[in-house]
N, C-alpha and C. Protein backbone atom coordinates (compact mmCIF):
# COMPACT_ATOMS: atom_id res chain seq x y z
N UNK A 1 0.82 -1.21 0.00
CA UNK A 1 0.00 0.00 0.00
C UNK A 1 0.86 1.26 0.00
N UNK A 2 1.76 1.45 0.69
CA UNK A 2 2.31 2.71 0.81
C UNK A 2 3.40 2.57 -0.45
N UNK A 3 3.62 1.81 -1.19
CA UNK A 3 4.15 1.99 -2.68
C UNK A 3 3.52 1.86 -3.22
N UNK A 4 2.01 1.70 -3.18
CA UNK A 4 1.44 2.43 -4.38
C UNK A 4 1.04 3.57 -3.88
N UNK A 5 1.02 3.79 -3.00
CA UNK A 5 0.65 5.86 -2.55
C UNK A 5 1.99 6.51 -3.35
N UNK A 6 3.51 6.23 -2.80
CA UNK A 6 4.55 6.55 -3.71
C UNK A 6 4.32 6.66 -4.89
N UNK A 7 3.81 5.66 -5.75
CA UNK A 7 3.92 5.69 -7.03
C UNK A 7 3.00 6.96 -7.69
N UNK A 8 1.89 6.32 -7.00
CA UNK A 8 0.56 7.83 -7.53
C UNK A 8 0.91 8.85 -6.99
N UNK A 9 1.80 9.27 -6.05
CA UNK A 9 2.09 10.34 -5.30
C UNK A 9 3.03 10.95 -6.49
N UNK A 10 4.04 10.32 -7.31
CA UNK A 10 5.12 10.25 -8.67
C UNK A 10 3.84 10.64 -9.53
N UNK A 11 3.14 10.36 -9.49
CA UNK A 11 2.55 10.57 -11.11
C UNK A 11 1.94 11.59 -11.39
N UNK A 12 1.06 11.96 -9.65
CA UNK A 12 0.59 13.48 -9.51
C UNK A 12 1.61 14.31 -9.81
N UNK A 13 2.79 14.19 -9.20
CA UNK A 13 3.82 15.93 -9.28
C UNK A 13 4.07 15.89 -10.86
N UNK A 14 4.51 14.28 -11.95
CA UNK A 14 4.73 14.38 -12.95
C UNK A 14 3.94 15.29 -13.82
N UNK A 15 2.34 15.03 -13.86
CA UNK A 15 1.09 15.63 -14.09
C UNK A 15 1.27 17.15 -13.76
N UNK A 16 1.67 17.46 -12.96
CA UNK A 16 1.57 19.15 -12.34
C UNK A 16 2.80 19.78 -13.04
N UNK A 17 3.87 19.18 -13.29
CA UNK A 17 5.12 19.83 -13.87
C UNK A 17 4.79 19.82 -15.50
N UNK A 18 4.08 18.95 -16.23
CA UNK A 18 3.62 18.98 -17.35
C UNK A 18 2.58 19.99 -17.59
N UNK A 19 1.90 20.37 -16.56
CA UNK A 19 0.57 21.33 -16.91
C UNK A 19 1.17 22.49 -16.69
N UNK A 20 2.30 22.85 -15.75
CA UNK A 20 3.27 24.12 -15.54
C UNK A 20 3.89 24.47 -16.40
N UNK A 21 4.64 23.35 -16.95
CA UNK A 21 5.79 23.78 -18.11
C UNK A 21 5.38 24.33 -19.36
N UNK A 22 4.47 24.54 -19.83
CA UNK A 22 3.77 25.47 -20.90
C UNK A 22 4.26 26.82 -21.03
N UNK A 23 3.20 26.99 -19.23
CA UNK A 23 2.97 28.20 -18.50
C UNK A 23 4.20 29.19 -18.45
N UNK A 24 5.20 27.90 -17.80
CA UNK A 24 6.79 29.01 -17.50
C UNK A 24 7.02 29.19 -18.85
N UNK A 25 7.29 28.56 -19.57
CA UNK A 25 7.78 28.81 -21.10
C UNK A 25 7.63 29.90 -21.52
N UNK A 26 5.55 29.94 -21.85
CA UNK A 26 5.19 30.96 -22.29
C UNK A 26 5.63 32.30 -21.80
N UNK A 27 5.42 32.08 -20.42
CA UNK A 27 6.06 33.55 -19.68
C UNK A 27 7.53 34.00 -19.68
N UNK A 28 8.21 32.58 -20.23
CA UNK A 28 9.74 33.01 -20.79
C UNK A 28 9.56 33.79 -21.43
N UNK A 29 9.23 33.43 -22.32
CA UNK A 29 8.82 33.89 -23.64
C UNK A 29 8.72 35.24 -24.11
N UNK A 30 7.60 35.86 -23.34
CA UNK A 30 7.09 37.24 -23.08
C UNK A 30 8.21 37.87 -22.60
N UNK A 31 8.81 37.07 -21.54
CA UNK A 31 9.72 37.92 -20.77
C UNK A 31 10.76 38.69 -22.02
N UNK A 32 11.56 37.70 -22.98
CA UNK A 32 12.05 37.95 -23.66
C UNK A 32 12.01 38.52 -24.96
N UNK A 33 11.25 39.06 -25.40
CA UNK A 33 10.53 39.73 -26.16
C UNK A 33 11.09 41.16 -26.71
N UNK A 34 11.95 41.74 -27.17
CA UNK A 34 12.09 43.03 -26.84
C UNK A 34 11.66 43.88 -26.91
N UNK A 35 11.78 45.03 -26.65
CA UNK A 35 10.65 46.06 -26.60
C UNK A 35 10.60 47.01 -27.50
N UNK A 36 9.21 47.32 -27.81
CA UNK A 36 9.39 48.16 -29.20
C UNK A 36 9.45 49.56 -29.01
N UNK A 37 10.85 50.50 -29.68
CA UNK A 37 10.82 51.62 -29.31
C UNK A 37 9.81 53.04 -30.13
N UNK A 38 9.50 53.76 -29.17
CA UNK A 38 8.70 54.22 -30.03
C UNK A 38 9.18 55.82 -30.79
N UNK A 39 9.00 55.32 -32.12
CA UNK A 39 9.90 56.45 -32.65
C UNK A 39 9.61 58.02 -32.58
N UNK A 40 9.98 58.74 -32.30
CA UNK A 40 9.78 60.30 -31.78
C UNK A 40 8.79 60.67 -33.19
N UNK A 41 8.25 61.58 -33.24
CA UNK A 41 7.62 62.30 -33.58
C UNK A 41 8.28 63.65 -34.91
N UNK A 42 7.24 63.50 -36.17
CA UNK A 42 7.88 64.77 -37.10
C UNK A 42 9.58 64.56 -37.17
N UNK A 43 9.91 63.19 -37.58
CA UNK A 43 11.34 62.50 -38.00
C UNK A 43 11.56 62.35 -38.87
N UNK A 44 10.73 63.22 -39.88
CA UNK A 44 10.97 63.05 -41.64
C UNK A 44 12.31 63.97 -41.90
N UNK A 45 12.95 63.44 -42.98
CA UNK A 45 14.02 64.04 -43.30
C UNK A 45 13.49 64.37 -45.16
N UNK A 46 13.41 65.77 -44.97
CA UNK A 46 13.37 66.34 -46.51
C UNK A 46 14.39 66.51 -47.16
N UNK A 47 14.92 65.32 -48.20
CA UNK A 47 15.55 65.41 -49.30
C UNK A 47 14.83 66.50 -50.04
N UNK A 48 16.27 67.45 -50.09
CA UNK A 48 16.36 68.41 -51.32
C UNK A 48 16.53 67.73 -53.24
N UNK A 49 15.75 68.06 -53.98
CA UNK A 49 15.99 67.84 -55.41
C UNK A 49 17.28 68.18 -56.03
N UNK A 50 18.11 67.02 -56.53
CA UNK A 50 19.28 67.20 -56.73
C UNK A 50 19.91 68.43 -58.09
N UNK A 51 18.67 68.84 -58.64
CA UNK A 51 18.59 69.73 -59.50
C UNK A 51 18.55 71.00 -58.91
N UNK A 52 18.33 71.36 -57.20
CA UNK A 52 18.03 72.55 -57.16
C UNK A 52 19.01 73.59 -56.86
N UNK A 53 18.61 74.68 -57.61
CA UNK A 53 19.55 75.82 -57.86
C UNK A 53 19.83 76.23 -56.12
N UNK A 54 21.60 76.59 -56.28
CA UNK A 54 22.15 77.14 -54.90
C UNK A 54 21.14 78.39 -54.98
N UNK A 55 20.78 78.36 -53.74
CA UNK A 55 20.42 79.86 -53.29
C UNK A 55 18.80 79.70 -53.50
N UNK A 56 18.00 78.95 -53.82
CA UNK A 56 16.58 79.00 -54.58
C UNK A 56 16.06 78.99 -53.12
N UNK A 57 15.16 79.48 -53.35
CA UNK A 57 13.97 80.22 -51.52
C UNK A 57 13.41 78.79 -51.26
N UNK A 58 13.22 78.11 -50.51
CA UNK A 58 12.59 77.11 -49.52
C UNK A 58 11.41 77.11 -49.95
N UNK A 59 10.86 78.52 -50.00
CA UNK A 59 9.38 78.64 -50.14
C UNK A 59 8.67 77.74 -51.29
N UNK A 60 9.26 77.74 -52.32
CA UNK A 60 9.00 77.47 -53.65
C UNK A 60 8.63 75.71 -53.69
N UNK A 61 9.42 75.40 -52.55
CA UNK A 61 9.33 73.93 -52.53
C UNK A 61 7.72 73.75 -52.16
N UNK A 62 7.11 74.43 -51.44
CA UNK A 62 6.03 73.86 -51.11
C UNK A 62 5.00 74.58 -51.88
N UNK A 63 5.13 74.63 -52.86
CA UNK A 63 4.42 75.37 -54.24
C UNK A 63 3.90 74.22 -54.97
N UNK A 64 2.13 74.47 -54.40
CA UNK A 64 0.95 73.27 -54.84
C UNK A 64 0.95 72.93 -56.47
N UNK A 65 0.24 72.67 -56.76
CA UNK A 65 0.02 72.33 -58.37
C UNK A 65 -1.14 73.27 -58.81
N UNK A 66 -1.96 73.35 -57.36
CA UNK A 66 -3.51 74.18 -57.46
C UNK A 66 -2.93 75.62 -57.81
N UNK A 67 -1.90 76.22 -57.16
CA UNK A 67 -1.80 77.11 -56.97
C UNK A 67 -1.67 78.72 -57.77
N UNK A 68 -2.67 79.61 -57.58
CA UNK A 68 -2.82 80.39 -59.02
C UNK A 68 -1.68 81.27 -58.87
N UNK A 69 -0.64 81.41 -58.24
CA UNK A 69 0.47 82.13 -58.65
C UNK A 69 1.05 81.51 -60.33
N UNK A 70 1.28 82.52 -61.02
CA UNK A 70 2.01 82.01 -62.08
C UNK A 70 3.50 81.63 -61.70
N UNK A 71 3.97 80.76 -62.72
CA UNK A 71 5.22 79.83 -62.37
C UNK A 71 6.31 81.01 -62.09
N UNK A 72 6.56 81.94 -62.89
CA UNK A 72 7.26 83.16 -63.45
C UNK A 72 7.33 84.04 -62.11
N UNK A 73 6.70 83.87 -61.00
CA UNK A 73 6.49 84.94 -60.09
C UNK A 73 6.80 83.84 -59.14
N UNK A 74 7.80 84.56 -58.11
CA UNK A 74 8.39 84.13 -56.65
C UNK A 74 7.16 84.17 -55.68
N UNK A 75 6.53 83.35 -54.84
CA UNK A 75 6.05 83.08 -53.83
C UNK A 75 6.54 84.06 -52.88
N UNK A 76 7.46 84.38 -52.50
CA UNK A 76 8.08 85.23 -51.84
C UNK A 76 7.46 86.64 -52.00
N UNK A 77 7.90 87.27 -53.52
CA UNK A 77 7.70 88.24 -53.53
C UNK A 77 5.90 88.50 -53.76
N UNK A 78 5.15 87.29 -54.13
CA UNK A 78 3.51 87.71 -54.24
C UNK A 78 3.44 87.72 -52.75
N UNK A 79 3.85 87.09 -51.49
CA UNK A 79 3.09 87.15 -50.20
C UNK A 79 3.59 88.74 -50.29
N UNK A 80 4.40 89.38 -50.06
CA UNK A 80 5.19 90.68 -49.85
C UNK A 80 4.06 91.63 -50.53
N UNK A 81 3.68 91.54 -52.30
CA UNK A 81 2.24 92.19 -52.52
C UNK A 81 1.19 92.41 -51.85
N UNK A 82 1.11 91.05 -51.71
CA UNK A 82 -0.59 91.00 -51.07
C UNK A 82 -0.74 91.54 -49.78
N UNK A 83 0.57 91.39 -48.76
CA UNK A 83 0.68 92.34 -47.40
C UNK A 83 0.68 93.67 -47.83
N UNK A 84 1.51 94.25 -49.11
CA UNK A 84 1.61 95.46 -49.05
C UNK A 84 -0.34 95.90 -49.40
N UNK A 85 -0.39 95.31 -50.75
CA UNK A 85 -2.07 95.57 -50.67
C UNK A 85 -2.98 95.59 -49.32
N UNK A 86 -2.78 94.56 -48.49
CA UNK A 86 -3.98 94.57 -47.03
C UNK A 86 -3.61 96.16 -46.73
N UNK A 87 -2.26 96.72 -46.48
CA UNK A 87 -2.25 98.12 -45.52
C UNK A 87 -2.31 99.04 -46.61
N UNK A 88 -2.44 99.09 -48.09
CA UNK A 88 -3.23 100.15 -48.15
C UNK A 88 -4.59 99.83 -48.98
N UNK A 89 -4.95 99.00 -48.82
CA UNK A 89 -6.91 98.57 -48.59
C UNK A 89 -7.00 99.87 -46.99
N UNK A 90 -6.65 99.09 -46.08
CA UNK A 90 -6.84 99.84 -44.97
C UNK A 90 -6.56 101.01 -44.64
N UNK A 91 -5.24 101.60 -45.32
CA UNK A 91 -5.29 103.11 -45.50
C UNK A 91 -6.67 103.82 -45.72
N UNK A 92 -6.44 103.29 -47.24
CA UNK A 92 -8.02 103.80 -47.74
C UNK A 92 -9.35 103.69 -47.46
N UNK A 93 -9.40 102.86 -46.52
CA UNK A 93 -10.88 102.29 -46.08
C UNK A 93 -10.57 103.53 -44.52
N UNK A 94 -9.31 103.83 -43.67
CA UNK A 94 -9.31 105.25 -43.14
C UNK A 94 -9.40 106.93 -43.50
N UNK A 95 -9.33 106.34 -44.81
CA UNK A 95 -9.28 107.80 -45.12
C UNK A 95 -10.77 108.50 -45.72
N UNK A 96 -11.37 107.32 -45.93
CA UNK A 96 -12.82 107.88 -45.76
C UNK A 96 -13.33 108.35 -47.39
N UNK A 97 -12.51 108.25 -48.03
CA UNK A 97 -12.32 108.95 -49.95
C UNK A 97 -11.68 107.96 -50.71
N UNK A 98 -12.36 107.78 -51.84
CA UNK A 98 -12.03 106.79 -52.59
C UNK A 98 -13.35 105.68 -53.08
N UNK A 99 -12.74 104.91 -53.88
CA UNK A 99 -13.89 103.82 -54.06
C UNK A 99 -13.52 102.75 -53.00
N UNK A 100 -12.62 102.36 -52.54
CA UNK A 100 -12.69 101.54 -51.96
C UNK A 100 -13.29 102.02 -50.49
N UNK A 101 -13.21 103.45 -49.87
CA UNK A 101 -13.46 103.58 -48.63
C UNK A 101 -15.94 103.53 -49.04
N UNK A 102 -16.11 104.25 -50.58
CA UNK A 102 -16.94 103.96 -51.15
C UNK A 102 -17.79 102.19 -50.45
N UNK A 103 -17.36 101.35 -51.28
CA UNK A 103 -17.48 100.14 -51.06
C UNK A 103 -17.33 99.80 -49.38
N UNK A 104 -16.79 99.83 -49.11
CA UNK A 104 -16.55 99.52 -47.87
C UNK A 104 -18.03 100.54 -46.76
N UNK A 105 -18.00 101.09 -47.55
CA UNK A 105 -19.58 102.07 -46.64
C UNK A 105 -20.88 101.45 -46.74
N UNK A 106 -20.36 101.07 -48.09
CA UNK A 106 -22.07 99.66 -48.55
C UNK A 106 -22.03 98.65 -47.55
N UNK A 107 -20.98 97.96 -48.00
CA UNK A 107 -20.88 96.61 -46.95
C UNK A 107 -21.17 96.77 -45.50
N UNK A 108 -20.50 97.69 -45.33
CA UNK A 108 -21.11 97.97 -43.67
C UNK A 108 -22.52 98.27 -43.73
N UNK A 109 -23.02 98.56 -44.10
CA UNK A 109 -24.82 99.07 -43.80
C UNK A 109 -25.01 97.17 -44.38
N UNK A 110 -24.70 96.22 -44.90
CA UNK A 110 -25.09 95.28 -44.83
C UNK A 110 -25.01 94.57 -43.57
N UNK A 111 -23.46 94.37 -43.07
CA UNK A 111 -23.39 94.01 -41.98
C UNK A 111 -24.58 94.07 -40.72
N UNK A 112 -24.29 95.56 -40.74
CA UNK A 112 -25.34 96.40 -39.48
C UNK A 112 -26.70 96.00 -39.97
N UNK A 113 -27.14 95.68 -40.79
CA UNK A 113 -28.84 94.73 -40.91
C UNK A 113 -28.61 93.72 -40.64
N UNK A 114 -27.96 93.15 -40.82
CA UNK A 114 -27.69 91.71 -40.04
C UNK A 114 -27.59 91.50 -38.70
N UNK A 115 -26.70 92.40 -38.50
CA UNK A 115 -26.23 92.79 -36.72
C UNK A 115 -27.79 93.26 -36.13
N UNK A 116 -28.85 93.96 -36.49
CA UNK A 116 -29.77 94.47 -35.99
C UNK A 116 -31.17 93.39 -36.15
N UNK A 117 -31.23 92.32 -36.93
CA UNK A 117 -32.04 91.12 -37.01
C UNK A 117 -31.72 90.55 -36.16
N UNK A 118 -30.40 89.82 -35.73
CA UNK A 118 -30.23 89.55 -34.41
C UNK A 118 -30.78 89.83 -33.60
N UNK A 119 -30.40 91.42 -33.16
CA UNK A 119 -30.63 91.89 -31.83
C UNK A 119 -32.16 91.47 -31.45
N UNK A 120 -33.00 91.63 -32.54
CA UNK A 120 -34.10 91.81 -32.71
C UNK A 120 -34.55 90.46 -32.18
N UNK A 121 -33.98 88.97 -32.84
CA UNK A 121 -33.96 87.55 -31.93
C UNK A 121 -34.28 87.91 -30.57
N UNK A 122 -32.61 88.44 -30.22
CA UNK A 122 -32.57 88.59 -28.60
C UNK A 122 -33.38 89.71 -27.76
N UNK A 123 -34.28 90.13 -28.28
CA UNK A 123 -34.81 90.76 -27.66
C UNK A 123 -33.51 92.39 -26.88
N UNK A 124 -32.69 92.42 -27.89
CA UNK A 124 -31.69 93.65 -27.15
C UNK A 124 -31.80 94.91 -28.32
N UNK A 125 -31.53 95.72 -27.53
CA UNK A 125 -31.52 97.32 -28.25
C UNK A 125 -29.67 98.04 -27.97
N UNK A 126 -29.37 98.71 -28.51
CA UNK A 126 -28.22 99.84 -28.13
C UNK A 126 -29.03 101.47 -28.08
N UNK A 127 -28.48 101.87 -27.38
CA UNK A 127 -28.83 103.61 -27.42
C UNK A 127 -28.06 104.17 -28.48
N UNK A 128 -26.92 103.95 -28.90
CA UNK A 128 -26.20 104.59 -29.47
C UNK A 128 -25.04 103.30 -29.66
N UNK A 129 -24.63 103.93 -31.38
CA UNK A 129 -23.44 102.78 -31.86
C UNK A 129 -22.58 104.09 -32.65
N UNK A 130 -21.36 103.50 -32.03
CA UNK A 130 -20.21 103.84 -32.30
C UNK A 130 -19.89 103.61 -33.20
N UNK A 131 -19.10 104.19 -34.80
CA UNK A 131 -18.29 103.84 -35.33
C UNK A 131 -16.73 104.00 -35.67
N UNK A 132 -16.00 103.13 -35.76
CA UNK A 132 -14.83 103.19 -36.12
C UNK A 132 -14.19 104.18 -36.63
N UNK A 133 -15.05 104.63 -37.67
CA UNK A 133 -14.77 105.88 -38.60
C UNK A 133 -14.61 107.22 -37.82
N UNK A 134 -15.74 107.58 -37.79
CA UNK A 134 -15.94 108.74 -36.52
C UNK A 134 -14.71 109.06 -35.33
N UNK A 135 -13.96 107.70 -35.11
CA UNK A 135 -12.98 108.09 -34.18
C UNK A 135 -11.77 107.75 -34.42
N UNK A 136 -11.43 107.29 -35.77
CA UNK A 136 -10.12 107.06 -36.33
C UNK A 136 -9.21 108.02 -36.41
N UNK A 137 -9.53 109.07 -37.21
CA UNK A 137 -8.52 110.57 -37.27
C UNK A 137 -7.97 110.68 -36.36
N UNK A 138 -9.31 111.07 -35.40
CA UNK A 138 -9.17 111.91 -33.85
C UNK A 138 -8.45 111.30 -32.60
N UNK A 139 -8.10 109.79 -32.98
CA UNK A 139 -7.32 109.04 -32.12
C UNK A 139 -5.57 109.63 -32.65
N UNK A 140 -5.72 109.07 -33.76
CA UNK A 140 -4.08 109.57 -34.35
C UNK A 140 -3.75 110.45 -34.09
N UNK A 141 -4.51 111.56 -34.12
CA UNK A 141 -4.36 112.84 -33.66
C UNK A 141 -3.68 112.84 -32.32
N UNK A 142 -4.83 112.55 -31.32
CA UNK A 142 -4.52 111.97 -30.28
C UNK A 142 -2.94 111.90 -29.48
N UNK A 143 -2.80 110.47 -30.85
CA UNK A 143 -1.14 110.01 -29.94
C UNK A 143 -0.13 110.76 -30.32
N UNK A 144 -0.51 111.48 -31.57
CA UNK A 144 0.45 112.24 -32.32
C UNK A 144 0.80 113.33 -31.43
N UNK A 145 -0.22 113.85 -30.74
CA UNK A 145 0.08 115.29 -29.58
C UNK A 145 0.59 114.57 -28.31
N UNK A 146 0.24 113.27 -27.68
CA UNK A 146 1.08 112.98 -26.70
C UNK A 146 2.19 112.71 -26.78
N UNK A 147 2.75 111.89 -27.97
CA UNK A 147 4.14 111.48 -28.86
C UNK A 147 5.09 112.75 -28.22
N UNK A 148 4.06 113.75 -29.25
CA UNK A 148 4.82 115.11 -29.17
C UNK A 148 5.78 115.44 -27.83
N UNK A 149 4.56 115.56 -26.64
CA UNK A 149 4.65 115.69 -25.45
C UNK A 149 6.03 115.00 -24.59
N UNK A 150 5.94 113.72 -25.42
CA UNK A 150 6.88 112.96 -24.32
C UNK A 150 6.87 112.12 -23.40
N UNK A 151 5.62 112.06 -22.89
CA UNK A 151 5.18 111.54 -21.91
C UNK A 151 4.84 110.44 -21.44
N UNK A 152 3.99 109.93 -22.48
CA UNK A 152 3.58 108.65 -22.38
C UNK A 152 3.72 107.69 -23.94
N UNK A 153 4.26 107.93 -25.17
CA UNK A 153 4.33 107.40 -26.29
C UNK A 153 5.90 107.78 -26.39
N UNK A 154 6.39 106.78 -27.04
CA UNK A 154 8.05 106.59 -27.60
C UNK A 154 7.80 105.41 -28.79
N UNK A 155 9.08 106.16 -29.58
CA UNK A 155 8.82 105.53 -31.07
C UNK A 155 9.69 103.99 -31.13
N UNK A 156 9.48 103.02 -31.69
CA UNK A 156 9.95 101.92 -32.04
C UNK A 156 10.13 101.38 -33.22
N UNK A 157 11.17 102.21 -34.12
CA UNK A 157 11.22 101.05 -35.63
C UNK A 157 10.35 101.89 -36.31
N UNK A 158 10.37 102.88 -36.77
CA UNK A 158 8.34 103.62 -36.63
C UNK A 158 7.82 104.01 -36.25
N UNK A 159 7.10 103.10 -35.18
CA UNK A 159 6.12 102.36 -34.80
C UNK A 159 6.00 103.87 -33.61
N UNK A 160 4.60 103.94 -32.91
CA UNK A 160 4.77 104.59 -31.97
C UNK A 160 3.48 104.14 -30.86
N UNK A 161 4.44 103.79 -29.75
CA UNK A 161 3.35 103.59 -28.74
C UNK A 161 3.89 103.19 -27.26
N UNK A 162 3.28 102.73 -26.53
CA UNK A 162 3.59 102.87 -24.94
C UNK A 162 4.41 101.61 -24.85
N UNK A 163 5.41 102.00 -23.84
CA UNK A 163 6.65 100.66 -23.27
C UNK A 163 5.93 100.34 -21.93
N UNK A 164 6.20 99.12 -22.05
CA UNK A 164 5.49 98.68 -20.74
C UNK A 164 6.03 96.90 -20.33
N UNK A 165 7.51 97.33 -20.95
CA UNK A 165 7.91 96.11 -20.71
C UNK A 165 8.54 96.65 -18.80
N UNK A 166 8.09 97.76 -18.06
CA UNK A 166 8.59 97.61 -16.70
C UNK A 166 7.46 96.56 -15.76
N UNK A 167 6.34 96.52 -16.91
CA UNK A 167 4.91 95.65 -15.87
C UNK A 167 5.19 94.57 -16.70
N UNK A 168 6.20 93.86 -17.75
CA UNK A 168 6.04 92.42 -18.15
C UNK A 168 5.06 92.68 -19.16
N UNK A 169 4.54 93.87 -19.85
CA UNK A 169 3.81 93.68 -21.19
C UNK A 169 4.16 94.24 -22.05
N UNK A 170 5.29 94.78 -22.39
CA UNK A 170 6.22 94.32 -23.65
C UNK A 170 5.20 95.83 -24.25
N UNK A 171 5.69 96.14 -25.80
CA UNK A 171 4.90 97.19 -26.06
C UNK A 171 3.88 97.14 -27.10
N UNK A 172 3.24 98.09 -26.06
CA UNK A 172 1.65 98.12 -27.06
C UNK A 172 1.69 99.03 -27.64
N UNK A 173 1.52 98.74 -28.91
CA UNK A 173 1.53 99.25 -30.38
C UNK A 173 0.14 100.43 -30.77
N UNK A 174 0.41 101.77 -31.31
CA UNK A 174 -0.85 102.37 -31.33
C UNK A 174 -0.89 103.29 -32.65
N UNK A 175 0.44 103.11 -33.13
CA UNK A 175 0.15 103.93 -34.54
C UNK A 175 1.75 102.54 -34.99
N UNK A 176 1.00 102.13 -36.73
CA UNK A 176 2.41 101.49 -37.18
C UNK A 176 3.05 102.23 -38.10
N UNK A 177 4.27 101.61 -38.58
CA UNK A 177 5.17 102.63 -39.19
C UNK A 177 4.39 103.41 -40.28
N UNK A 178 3.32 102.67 -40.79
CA UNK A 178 2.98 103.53 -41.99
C UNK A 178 2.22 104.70 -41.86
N UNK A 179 1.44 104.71 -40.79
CA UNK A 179 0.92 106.12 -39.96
C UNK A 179 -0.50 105.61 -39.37
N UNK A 180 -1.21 104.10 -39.58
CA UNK A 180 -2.26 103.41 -39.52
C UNK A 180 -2.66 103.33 -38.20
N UNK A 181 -3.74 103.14 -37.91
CA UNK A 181 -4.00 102.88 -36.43
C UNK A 181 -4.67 101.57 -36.17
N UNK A 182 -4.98 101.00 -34.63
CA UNK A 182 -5.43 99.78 -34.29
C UNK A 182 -6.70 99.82 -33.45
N UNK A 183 -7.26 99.13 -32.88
CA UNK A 183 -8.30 98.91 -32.30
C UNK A 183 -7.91 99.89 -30.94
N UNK A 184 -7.08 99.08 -30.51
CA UNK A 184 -6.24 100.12 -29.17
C UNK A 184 -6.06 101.56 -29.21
N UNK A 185 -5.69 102.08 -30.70
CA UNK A 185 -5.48 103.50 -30.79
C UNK A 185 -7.04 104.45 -31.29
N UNK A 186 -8.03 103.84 -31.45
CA UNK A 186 -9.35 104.48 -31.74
C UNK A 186 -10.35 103.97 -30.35
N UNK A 187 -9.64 103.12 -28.88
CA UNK A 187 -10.45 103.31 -28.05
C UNK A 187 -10.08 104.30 -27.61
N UNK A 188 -9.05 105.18 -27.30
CA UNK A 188 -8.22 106.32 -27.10
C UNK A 188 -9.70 107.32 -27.07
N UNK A 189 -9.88 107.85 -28.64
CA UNK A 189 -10.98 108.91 -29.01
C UNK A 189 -12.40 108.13 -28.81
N UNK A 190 -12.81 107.01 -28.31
CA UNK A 190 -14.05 106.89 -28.26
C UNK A 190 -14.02 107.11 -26.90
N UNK A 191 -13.31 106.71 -25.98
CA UNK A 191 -13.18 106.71 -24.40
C UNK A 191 -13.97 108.37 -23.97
N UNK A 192 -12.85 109.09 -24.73
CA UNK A 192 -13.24 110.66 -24.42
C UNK A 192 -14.25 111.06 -25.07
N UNK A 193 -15.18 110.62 -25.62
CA UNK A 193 -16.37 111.03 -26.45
C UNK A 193 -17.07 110.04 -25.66
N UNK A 194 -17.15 109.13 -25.44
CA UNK A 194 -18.69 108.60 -24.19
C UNK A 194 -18.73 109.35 -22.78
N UNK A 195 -17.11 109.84 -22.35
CA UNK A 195 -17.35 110.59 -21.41
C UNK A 195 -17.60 111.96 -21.36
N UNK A 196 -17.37 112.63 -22.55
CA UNK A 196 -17.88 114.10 -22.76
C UNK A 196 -19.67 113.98 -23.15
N UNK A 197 -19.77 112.91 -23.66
CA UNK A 197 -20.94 113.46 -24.87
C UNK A 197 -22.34 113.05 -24.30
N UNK A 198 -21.82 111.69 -23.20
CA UNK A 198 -23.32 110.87 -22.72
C UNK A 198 -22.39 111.08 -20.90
N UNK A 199 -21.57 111.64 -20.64
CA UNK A 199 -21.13 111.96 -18.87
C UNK A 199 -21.57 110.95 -18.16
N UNK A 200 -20.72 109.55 -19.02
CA UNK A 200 -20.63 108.30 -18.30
C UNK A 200 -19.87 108.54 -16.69
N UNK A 201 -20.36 107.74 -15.56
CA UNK A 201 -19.10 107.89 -14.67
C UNK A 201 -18.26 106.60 -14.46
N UNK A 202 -18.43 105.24 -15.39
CA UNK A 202 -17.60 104.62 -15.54
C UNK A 202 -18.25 103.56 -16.97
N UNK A 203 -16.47 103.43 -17.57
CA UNK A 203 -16.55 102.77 -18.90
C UNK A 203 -16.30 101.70 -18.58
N UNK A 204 -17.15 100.26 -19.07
CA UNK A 204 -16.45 99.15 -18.44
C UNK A 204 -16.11 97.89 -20.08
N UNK A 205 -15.08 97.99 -20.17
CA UNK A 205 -14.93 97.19 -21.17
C UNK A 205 -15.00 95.80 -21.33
N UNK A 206 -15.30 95.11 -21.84
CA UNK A 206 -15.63 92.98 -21.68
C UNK A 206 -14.43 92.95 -22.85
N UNK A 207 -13.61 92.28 -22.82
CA UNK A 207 -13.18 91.55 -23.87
C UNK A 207 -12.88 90.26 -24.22
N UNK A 208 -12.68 89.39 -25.25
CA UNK A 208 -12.63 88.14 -25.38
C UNK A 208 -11.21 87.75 -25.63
């Protein structure tokens, strides 16, 4: 009796090391595996065309097939147009004369029906609307006599407007080199016209 308990006692552990040995394997297995690295990010390397001329602008390389620049004209120099065109569109759309400042008077009375169907949704009214126009000059004006002064405007490159890199905000810009103004330099003349004209005792601005 107690050799055959031995024997079956042999055959159980045999049984258990056979149903294990899979197990360890497999988990060898895994163990050894190596690991896949994962390759960084934007690792393309742009081969240059072995045809291309020393000195040729970068830009050109990424020049679509769609694209309506003619072949004959530098990418370079059409972006340089089309900036110079935006500032004097906008000249002229300040200066109040012209066809384009023309056009630009239509479109706005479209806008403002649109803007006023809204309101009309929301159930809101204004007392009075400001325009841009109305206080464009009179701002330039404006910085142009404080400039003068000294006081609070110093010129940059051009450019003329307040330093304020002693509070960490670097400078805010209020007339650019070309003589143009910004949103910042026509709150200037509206500020002093809500407080002369409607003797607000405080302006409170929201911005996004």
């Amino acid at each position: 009796k107690k050799e055959e308990k031995k024997e079956e006692k042999k055959e159980e552990k045999k049984e258990e090391k056979k149903e294990a040995e899979p197990k360890d394997k497999k988990a060898k297995g895994k163990a050894q595996e190596p690991k896949k690295e994962k390759k960084p990010e934007n690792n393309k390397i742009h081969i240059l065309p072995a045809d291309l001329p020393v000195g040729a602008d970068i830009v050109e390389l990424g020049r679509k097939t769609t694209c309506d620049v003619p072949k004959d004209v530098k990418l370079v120099d059409e972006i340089a147009q089309r900036q110079k065109d935006v500032r004097e569109t906008l000249q002229a759309m300040e200066s109040g004369k012209g066809e384009i400042a023309d056009l630009w008077e239509i479109t706005k009375h479209w806008s403002l029906d649109e803007f006023r169907e809204i309101y009309s949704w929301l159930d809101a009214r204004f007392d009075h609307d400001f325009f841009e126009s109305e206080v464009s000059e009179s701002s330039k004006e404006m910085v142009q006599k404080y400039f003068k002064d000294g006081k609070v405007f110093v010129e940059s490159q051009g450019a003329i407007g307040v330093d304020l890199n002693a509070f960490g905000l670097g400078f805010a810009l209020f007339l650019k080199s070309d003589g143009s103004g910004l949103y910042a330099t026509k709150d200037l003349s509206l500020a002093v016209r809500k407080f002369d004209q409607f003797k607000v005792d405080k302006s409170i601005y929201i911005v996004d």
